[in-house]
Every structure is written in C-alpha cells, then in structure tokens.
C-alpha atoms as a PDB file:
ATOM      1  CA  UNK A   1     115.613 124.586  83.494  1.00  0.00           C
ATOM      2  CA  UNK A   2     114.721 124.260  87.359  1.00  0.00           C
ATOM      3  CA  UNK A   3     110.869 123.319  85.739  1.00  0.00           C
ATOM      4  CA  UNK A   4     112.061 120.516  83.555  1.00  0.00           C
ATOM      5  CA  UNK A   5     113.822 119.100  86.084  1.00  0.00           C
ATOM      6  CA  UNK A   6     111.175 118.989  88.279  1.00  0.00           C
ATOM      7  CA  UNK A   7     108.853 117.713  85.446  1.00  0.00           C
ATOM      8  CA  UNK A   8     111.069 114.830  85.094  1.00  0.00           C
ATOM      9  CA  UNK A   9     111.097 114.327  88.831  1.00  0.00           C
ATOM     10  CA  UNK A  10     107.897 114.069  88.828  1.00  0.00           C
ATOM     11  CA  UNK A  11     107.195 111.651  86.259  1.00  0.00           C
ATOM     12  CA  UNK A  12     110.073 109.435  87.429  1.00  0.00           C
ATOM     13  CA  UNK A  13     107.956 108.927  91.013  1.00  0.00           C
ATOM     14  CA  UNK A  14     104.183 108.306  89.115  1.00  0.00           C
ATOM     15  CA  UNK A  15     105.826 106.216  86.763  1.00  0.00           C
ATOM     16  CA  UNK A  16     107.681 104.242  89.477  1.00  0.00           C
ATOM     17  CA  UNK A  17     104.247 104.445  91.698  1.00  0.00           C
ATOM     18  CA  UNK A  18     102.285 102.898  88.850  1.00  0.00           C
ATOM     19  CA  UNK A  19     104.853 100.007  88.990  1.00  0.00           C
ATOM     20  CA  UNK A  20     104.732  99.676  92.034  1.00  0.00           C
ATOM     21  CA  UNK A  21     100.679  99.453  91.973  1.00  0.00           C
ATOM     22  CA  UNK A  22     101.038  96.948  89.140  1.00  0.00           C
ATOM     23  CA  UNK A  23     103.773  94.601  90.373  1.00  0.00           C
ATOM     24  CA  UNK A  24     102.083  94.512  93.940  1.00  0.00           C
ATOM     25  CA  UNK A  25      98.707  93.514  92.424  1.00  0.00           C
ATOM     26  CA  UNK A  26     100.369  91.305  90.116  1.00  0.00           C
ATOM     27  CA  UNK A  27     102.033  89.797  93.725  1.00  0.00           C
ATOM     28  CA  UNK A  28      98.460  89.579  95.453  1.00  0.00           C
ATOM     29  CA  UNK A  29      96.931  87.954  92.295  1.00  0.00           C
ATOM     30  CA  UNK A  30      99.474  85.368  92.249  1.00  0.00           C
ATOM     31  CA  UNK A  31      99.264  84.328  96.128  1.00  0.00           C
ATOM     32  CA  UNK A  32      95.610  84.371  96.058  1.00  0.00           C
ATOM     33  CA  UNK A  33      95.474  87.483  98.136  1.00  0.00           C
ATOM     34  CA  UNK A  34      92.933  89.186  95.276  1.00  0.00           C
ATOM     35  CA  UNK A  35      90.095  88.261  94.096  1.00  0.00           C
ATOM     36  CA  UNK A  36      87.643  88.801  91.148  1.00  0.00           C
ATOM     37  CA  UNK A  37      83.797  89.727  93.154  1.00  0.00           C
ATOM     38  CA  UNK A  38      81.391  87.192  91.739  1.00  0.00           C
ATOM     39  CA  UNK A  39      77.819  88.411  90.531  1.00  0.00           C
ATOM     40  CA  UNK A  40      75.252  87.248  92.697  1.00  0.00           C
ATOM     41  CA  UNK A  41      72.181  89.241  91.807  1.00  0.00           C
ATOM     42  CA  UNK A  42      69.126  87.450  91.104  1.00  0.00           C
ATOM     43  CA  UNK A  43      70.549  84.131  92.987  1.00  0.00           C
ATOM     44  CA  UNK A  44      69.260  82.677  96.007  1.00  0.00           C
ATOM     45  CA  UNK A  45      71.145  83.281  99.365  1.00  0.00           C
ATOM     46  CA  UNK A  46      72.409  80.063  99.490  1.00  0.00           C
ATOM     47  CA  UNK A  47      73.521  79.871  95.755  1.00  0.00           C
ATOM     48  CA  UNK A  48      75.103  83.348  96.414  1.00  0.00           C
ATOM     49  CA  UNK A  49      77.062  82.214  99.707  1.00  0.00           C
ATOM     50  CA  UNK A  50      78.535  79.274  98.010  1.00  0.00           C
ATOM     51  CA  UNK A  51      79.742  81.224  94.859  1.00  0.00           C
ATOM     52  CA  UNK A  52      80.931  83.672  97.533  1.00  0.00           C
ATOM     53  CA  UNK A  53      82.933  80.851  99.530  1.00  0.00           C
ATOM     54  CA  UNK A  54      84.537  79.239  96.250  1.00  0.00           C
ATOM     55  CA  UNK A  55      85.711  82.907  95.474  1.00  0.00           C
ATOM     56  CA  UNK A  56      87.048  83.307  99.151  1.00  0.00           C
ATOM     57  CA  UNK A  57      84.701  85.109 100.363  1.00  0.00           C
ATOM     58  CA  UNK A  58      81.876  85.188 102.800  1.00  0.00           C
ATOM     59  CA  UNK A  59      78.254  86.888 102.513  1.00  0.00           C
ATOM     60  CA  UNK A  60      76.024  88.406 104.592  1.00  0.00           C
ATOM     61  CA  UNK A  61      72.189  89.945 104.244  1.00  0.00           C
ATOM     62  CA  UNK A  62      71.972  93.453 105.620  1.00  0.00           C
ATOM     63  CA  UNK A  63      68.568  94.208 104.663  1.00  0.00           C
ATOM     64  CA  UNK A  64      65.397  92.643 103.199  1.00  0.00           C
ATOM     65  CA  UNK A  65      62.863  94.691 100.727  1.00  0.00           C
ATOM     66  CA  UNK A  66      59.441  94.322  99.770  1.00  0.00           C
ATOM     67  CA  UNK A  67      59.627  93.520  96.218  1.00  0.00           C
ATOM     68  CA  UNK A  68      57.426  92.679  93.647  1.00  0.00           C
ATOM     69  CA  UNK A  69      59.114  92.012  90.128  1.00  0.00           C
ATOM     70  CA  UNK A  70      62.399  89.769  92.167  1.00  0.00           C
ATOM     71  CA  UNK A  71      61.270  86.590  93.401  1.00  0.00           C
ATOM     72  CA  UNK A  72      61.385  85.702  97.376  1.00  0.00           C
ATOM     73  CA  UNK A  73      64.920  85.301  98.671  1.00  0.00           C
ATOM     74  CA  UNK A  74      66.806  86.151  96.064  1.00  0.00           C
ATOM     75  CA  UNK A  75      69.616  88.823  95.975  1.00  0.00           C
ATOM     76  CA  UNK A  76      68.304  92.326  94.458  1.00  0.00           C
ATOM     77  CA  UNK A  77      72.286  94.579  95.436  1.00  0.00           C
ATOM     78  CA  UNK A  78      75.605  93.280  96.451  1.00  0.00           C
ATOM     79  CA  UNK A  79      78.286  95.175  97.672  1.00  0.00           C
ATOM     80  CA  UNK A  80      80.935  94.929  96.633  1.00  0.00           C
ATOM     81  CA  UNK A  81      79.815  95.389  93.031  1.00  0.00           C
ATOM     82  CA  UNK A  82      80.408  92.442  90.648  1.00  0.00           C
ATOM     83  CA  UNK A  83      83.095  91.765  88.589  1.00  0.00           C
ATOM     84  CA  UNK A  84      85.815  94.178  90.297  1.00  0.00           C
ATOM     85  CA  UNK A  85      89.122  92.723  92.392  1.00  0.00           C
ATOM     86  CA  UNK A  86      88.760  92.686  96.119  1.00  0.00           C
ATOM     87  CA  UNK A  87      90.566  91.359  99.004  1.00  0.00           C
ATOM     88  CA  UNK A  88      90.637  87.708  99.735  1.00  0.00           C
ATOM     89  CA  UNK A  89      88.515  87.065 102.954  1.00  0.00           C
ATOM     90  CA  UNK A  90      86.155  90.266 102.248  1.00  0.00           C
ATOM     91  CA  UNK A  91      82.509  89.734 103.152  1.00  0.00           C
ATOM     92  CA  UNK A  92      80.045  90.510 100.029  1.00  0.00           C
ATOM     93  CA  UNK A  93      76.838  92.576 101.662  1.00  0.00           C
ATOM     94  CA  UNK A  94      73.687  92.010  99.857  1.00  0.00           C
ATOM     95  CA  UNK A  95      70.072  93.072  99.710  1.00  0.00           C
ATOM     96  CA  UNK A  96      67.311  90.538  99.485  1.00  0.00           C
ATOM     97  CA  UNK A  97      63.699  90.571  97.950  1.00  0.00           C
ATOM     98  CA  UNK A  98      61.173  89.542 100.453  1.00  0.00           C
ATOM     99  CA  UNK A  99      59.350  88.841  97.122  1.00  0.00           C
ATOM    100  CA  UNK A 100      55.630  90.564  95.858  1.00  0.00           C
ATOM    101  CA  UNK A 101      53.002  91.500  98.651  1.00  0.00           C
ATOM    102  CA  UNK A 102      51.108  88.633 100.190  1.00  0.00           C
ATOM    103  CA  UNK A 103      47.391  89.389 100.494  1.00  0.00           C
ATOM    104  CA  UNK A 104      44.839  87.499 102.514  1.00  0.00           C
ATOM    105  CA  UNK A 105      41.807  86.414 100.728  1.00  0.00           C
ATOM    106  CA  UNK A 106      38.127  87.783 101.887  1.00  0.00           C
ATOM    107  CA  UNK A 107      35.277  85.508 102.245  1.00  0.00           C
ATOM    108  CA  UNK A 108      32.500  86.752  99.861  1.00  0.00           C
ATOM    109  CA  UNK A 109      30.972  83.557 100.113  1.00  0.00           C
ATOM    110  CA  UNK A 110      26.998  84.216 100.269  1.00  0.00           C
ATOM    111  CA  UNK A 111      27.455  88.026 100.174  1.00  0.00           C
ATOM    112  CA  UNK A 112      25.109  89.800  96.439  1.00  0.00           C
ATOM    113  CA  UNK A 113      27.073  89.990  93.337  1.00  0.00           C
ATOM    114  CA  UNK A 114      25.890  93.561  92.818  1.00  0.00           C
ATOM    115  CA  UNK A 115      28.173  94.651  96.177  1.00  0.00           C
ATOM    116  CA  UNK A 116      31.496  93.020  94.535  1.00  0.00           C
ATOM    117  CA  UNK A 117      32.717  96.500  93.961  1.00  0.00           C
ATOM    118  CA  UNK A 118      31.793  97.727  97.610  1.00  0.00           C
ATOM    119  CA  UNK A 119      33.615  94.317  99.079  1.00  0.00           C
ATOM    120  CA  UNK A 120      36.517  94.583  96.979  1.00  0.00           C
ATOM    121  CA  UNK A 121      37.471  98.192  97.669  1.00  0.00           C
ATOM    122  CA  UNK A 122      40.862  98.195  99.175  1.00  0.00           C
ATOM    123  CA  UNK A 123      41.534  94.598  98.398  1.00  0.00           C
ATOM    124  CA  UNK A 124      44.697  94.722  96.558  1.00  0.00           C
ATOM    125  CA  UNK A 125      42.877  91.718  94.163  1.00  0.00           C
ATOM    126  CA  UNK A 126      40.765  91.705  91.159  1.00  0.00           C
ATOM    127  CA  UNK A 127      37.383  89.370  90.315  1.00  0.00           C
ATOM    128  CA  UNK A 128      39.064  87.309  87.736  1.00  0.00           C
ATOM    129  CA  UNK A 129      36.206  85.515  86.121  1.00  0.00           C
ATOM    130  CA  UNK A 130      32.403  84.554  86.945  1.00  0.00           C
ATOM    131  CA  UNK A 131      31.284  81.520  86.123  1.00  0.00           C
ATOM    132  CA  UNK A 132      27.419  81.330  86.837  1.00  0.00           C
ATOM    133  CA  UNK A 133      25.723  78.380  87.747  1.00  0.00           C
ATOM    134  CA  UNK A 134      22.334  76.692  88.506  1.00  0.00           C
ATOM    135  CA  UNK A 135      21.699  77.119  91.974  1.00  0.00           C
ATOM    136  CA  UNK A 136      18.506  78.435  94.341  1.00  0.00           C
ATOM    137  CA  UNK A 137      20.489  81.391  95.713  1.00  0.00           C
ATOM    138  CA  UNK A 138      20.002  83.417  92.633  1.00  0.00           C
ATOM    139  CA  UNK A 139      22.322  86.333  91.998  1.00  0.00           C
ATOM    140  CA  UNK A 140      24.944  85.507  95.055  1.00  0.00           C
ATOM    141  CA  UNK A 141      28.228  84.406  95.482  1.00  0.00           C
ATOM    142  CA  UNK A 142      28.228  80.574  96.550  1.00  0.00           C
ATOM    143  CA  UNK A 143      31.908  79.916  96.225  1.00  0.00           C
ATOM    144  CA  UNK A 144      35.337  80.749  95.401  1.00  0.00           C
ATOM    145  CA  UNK A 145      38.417  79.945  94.168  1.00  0.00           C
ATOM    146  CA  UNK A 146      40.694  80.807  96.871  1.00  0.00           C
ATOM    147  CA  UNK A 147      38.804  79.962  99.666  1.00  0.00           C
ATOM    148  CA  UNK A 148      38.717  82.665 102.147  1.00  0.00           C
ATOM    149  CA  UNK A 149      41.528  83.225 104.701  1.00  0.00           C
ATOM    150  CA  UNK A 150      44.318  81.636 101.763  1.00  0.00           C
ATOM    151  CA  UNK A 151      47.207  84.055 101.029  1.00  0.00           C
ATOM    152  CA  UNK A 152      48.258  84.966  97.157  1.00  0.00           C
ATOM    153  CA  UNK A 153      50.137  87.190  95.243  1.00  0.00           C
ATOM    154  CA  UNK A 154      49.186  91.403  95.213  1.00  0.00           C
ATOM    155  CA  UNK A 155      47.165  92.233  92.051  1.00  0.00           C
ATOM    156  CA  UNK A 156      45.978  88.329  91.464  1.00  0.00           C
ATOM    157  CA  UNK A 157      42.470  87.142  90.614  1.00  0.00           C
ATOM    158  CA  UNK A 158      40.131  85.704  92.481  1.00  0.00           C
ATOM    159  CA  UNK A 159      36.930  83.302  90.827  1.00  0.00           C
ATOM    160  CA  UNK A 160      33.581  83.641  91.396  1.00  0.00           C
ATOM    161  CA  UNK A 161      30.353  80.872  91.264  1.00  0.00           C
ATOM    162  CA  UNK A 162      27.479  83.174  91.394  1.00  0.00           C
ATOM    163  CA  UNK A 163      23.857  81.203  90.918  1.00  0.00           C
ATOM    164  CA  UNK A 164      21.296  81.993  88.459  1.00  0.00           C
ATOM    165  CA  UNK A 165      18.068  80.722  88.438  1.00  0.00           C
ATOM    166  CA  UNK A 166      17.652  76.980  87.321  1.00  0.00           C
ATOM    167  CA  UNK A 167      16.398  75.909  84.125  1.00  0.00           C
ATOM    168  CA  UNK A 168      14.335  73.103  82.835  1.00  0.00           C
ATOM    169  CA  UNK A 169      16.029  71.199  79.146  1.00  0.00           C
ATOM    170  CA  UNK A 170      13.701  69.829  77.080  1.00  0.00           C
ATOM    171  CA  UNK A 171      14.284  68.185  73.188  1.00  0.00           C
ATOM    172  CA  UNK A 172      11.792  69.174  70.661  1.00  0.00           C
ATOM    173  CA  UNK A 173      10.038  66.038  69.806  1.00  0.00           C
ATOM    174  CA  UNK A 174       8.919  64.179  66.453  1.00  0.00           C
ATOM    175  CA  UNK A 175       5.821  66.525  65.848  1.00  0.00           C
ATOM    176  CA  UNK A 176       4.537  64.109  63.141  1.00  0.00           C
ATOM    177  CA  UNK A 177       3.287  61.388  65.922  1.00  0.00           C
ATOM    178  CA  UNK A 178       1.904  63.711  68.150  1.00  0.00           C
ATOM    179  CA  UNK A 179      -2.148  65.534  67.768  1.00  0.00           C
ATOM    180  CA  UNK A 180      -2.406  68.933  67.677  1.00  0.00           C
ATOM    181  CA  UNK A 181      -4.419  68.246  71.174  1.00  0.00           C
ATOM    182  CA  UNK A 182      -1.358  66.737  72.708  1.00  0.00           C
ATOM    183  CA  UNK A 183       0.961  68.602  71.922  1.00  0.00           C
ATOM    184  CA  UNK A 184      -1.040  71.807  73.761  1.00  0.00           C
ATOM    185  CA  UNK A 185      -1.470  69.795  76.663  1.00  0.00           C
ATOM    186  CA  UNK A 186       2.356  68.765  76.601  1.00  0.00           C
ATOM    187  CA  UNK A 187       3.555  72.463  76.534  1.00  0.00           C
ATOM    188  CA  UNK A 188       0.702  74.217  78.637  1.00  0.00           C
ATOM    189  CA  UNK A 189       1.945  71.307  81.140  1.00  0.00           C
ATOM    190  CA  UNK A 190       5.489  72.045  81.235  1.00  0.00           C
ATOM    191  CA  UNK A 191       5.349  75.803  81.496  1.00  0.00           C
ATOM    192  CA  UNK A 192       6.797  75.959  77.784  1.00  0.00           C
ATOM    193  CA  UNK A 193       6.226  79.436  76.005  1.00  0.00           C
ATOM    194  CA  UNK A 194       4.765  79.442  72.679  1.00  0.00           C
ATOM    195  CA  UNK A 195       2.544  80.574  70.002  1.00  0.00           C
ATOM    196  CA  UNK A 196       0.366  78.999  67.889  1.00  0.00           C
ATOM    197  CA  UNK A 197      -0.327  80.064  63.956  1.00  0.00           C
ATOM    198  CA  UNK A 198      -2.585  78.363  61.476  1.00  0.00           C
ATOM    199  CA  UNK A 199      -2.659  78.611  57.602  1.00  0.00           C
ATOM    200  CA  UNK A 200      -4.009  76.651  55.180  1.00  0.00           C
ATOM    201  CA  UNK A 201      -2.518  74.159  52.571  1.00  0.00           C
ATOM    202  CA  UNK A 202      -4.766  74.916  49.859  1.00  0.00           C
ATOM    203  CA  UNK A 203      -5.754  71.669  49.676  1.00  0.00           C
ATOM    204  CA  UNK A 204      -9.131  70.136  50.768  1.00  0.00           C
ATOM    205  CA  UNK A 205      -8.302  66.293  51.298  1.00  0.00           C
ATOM    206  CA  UNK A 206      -5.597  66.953  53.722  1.00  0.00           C
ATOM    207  CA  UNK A 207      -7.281  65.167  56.736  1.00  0.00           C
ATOM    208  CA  UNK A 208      -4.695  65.705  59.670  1.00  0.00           C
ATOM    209  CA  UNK A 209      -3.681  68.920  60.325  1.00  0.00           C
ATOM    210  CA  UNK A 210       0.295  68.707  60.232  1.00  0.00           C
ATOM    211  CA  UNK A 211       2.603  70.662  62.810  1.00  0.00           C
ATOM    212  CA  UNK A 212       5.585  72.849  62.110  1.00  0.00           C
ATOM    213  CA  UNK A 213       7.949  74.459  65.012  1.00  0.00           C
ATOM    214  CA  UNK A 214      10.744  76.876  65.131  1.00  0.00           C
ATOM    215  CA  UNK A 215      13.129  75.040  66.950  1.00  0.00           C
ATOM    216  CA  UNK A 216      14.117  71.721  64.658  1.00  0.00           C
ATOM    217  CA  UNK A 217      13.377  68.356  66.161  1.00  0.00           C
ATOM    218  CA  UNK A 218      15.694  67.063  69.071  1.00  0.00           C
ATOM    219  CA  UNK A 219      17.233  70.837  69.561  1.00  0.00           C
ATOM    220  CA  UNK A 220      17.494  71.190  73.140  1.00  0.00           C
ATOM    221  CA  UNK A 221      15.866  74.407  74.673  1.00  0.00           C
ATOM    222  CA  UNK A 222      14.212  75.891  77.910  1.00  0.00           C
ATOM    223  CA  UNK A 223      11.729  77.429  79.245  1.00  0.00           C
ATOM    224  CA  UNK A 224      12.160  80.574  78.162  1.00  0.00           C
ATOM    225  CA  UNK A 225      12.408  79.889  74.782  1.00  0.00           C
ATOM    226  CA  UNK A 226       9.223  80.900  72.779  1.00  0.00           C
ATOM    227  CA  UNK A 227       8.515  78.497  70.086  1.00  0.00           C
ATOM    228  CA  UNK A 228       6.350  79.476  67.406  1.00  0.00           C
ATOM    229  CA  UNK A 229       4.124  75.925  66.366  1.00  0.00           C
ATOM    230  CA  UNK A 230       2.749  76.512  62.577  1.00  0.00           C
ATOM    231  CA  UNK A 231      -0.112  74.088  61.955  1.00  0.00           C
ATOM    232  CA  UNK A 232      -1.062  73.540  58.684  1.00  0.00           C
ATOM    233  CA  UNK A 233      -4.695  72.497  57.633  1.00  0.00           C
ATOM    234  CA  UNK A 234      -6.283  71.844  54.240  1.00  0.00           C
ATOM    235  CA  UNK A 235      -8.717  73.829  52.928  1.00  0.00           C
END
C-alpha cells in the first residue's frame, strides 16, 4: 500500500500547488499586479506606446527592418506576444518596418527611347506608360514624371513624353465650290498625298466635272493620309 500512499501524497501537493498558482494570480489580478499584453502589431509607435502605458506598461524598439508589404513605422513583432498576462511595469519589445525600399529616380531626360532597356537595367522601377507627343526631338525622351533625383516606392512606374515627328491637320473642304485646277494646286501646295481617278458619268451635258474624295467633308486628317479624289466627267 506504500504506492498508494505515495500516489495520494502526491496529488495532495499538485493539487494544493495548482491552488496556490490560481489564488496567487487571482491576488495579482486583483491588485493590478497582472496584466493582459495588448496587440500592437500593425500600429504606429506612438499608438503602440500609449496602448502600452494605459495597460501599465512601457515599449521600446529593438530593431528596425526593411519591409515592403508593412507601412513605415509601424510595429511588424512584439514581445511579449499579445493577448497573454504579464507583469505590471514589463516593457513590450517590438520590431518596426522601415517601410518598402526607397529608390532614387534617373534622369533619362534627352537620352533615345530605343536605350530604355539599357538605362533601366538595375533600376528597381518600371516605364509605366509613354505618352508621345509632337515635338522636334523625334524618338527621345523630353520629360518625365518623376523628375530625376525624386525618391519613390521599389517596383513603381515611372512616365515617359517621348516626341514624334509633328504633323500638319487639315479639314477636307466643300469639294463642290472648288475647280478641279484648284484643288491640285491646294494639295500639291500643302504636301497632301493623293491620287487622282477619272470615270465618266455617261452623260454628255454634264459641263463641270464634279469631285469625289475618300475622306468625307470636314474629317480632319494629315499629311500622311492618302486621299483618293474621284472626278467624274460626262461623256
């Protein structure tokens, strides 16, 4: 019987440890001397110190890291971990994101659009968009959106005005009031590309030849636009 005494000897001290454990934390609880560890991950060091401080406790940062999906200066690990008891007084220890990579924009102001690869390589950016416009330096990059020497976010986009060569609008007229003579002038004047084609009406008392073109009137076009003018005679 020497075992089940021994048995019950034994369970007689945990059970009177557990008690113990319970009525002292019970004790501690009541005279403020435990407290519940707040969670402070994903606030700011100052939101986290005063949650910290209305808890009874202080906070300190004992390390920054380079982060890129947690905002600048705010809390990433705290120790201790949230939501368990600890001592009144305790300091909370906490990690802090030093937020994404910063990366300093290039100037590629002037340089070819055809060596935006080359200029980019190793520039943790990307060439967003390219908006072309109208300008006498054809084919290169005459500004950008950041300017160069700005700072922004690892992995962002940068925009490009690259110029193209410049273009001339013109509205197709009212052929009806113009001769077939001026009209030739008009376009061999301007530069315009075109064609001309004849063909007959079919009938013989048409007197003034009249002037068809493939680009309706007042439809704005360029240059390099061919238009195709159809004149019709009689005959």
């Amino acid at each position: 019987m020497n075992w089940l005494k021994v048995f019950l000897y034994l369970g007689v001290v945990i059970a009177v440890f557990l008690m113990s454990g319970y009525f002292t934390v019970s004790i501690l609880l009541k005279t403020g001397g435990i407290v519940i560890c707040p969670d402070v991950r994903g606030k700011t060091v100052d939101d986290a110190k005063q949650l910290a401080k209305s808890k009874g406790l202080s906070l300190s940062v004992v390390k920054y890291e380079r982060r890129n999906d947690v905002p600048y200066n705010h809390i990433t690990v705290q120790k201790p971990e949230a939501n368990i008891s600890t001592r009144k007084g305790r300091v909370v220890l906490v990690i802090v994101s030093e937020g994404p990579e910063l990366v300093r924009v290039p100037g590629l102001t002037g340089q070819p659009i055809d060596n935006i690869a080359e200029m980019m390589k190793g520039i943790n950016l990307v060439v967003e968009k390219i908006i072309y416009v109208p300008n006498q330096k054809v084919d290169k990059i005459i500004a950008q959106i950041p300017k160069a020497g700005e700072d922004m976010l690892e992995g962002k986009g940068i925009t490009l005005f690259v110029g193209v060569e410049q273009k001339t609008l013109y509205m197709m007229p009212d052929l009806k009031e113009l001769e077939l003579s001026e009209l030739l002038n008009e376009v061999n004047r301007k530069g315009i590309k075109h064609k001309i084609t004849y063909e007959k009406s079919g009938y013989s008392l048409r007197l003034k030849p009249s002037i068809n073109a493939s680009i309706p009137l007042k439809t704005i076009f360029n240059t390099d636009d061919e238009i195709e003018f159809k004149v019709i005679t009689g005959g």
